[in-house]
Protein backbone atom coordinates (compact mmCIF):
# COMPACT_ATOMS: atom_id res chain seq x y z
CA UNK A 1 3.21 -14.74 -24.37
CA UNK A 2 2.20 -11.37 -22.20
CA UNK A 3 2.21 -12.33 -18.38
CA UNK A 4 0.44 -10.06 -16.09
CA UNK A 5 0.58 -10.24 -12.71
CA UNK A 6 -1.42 -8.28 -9.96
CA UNK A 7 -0.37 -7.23 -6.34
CA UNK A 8 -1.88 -5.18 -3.71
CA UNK A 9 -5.24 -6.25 -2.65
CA UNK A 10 -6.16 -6.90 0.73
CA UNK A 11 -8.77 -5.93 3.31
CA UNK A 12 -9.63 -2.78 4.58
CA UNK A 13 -12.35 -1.06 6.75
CA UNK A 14 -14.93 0.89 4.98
CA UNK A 15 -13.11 4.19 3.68
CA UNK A 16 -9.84 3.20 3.96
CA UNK A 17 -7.58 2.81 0.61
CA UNK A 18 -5.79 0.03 -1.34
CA UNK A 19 -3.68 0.71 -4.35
CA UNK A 20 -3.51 -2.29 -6.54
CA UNK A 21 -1.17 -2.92 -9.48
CA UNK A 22 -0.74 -4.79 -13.13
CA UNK A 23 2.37 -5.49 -13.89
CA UNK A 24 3.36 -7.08 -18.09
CA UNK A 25 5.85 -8.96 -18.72
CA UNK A 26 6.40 -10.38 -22.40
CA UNK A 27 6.32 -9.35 -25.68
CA UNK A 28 4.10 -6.55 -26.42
CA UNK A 29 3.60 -5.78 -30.33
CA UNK A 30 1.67 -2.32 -29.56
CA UNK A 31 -0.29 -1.80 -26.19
CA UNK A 32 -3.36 0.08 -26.84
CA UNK A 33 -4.81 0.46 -23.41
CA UNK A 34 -4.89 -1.64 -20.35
CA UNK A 35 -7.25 -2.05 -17.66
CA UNK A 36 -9.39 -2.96 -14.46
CA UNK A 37 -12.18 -5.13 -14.07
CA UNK A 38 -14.04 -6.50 -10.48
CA UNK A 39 -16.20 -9.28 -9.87
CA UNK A 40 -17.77 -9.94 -6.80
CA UNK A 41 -19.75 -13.60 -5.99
CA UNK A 42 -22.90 -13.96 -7.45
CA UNK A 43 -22.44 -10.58 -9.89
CA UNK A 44 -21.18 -9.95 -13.11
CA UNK A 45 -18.16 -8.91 -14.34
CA UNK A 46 -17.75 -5.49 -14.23
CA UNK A 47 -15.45 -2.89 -16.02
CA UNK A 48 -13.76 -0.66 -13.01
CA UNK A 49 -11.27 1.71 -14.98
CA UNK A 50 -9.43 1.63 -18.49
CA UNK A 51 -6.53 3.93 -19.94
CA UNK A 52 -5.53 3.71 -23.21
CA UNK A 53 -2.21 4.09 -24.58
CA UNK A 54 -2.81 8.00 -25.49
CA UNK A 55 -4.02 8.63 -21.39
CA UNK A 56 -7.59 8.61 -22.14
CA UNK A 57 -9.53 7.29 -18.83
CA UNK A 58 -12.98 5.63 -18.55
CA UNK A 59 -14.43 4.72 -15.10
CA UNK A 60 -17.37 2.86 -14.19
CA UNK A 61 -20.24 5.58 -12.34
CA UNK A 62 -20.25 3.54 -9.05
CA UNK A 63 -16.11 4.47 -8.69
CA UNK A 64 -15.74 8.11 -10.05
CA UNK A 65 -14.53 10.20 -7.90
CA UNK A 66 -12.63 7.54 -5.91
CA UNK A 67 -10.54 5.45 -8.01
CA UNK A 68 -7.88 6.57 -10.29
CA UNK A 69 -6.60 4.43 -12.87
CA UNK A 70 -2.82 5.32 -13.85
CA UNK A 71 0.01 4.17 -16.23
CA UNK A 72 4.29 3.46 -16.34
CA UNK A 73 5.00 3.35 -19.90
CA UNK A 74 8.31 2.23 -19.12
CA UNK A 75 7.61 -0.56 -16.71
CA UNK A 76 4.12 -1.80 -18.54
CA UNK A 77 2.39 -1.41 -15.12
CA UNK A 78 -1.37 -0.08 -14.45
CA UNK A 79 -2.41 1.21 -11.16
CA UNK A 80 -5.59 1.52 -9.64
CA UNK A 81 -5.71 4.26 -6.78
CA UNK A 82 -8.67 2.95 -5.03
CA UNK A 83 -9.95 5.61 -2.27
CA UNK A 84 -13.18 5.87 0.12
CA UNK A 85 -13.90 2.04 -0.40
CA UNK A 86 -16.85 0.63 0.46
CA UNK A 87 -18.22 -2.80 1.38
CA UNK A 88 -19.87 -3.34 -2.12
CA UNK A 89 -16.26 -2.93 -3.68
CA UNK A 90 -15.64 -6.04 -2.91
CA UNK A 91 -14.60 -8.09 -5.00
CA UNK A 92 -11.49 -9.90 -7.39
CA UNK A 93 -9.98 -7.33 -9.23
CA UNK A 94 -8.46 -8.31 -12.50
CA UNK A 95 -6.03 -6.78 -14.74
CA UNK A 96 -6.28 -6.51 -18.55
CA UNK A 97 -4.21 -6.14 -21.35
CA UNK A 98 -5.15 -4.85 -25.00
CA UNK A 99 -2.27 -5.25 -27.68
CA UNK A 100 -2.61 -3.84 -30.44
CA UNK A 101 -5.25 -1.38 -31.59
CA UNK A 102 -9.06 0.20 -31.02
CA UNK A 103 -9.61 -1.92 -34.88
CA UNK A 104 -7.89 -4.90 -33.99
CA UNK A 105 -6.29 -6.02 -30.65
CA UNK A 106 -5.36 -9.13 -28.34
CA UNK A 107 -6.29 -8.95 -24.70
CA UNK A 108 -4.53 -10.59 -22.13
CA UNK A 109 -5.85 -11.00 -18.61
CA UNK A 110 -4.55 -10.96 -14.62
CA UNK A 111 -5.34 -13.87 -12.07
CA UNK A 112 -7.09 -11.45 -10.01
CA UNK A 113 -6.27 -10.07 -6.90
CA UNK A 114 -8.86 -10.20 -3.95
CA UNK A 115 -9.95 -6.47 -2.62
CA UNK A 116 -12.28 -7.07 0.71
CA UNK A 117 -13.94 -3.88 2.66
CA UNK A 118 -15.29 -4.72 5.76
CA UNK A 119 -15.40 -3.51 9.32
C-alpha cells in the first residue's frame, strides 16, 4: 500500500554534490523512521543514513561528515544531502520505509536511484 519513489541521482565529478529524495505516498499507520541504503556492483548492501520519527540520525562511518539525512513530516519525504562525493559512493541508492514501531514495524522499500562519481 506505501509507494515510495526516489529522485535526484545522477553523476557527478569527485567532490561535487547530489541531493537525493524519498518521497511516500499511501497509507501510513505510524512511521517510525525512514531511511537510506547504497549498493554498489559486486558489494553488499549497505545502510547510508536513517532518521527516525523523533529526529534521531544514524550514519554509516564512511559518510559522516558529508551526508545529511533530513525529514518533511508533512510531505512524508526523506532527503539525503550528499556532499564531497567520492568515486566509491557509487552506487543505487534506495529509500526505506519503517511503519510502525522500534517493537514491531513494516518496511517498505524505493526502486533505487543510481548516484555515479566519476571524473
Amino acid at each position: 500500500q506505501v509507494r515510495l519513489v526516489e529522485s535526484g541521482g545522477g553523476l557527478v565529478h569527485p567532490g561535487g554534490s547530489l541531493r537525493v529524495s524519498c518521497e511516500a505516498s499511501g497509507t501510513i499507520v505510524s512511521l517510525y523512521a525512514m531511511g537510506w541504503y547504497r549498493q554498489a556492483p559486486g558489494n553488499q548492501r549497505e545502510l547510508v543514513a536513517t532518521i527516525t520519527s523523533s529526529g534521531k540520525t544514524n550514519y554509516a562511518d564512511s559518510v559522516k561528515g558529508r551526508f545529511t539525512i533530513s525529514r518533511d513530516a508533512v510531505k512524508k519525504t526523506a532527503v539525503l544531502q550528499m556532499n564531497n562525493l567520492k568515486p566509491e559512493d557509487t552506487a543505487v541508492y534506495s529509500c526505506y520505509l519503517d511503519d510502525g514501531s522500534s517493537d514491531l514495524y513494516r518496511r517498505y522499500w524505493g526502486q533505487g536511484t543510481q548516484v555515479s562519481v566519476s571524473s
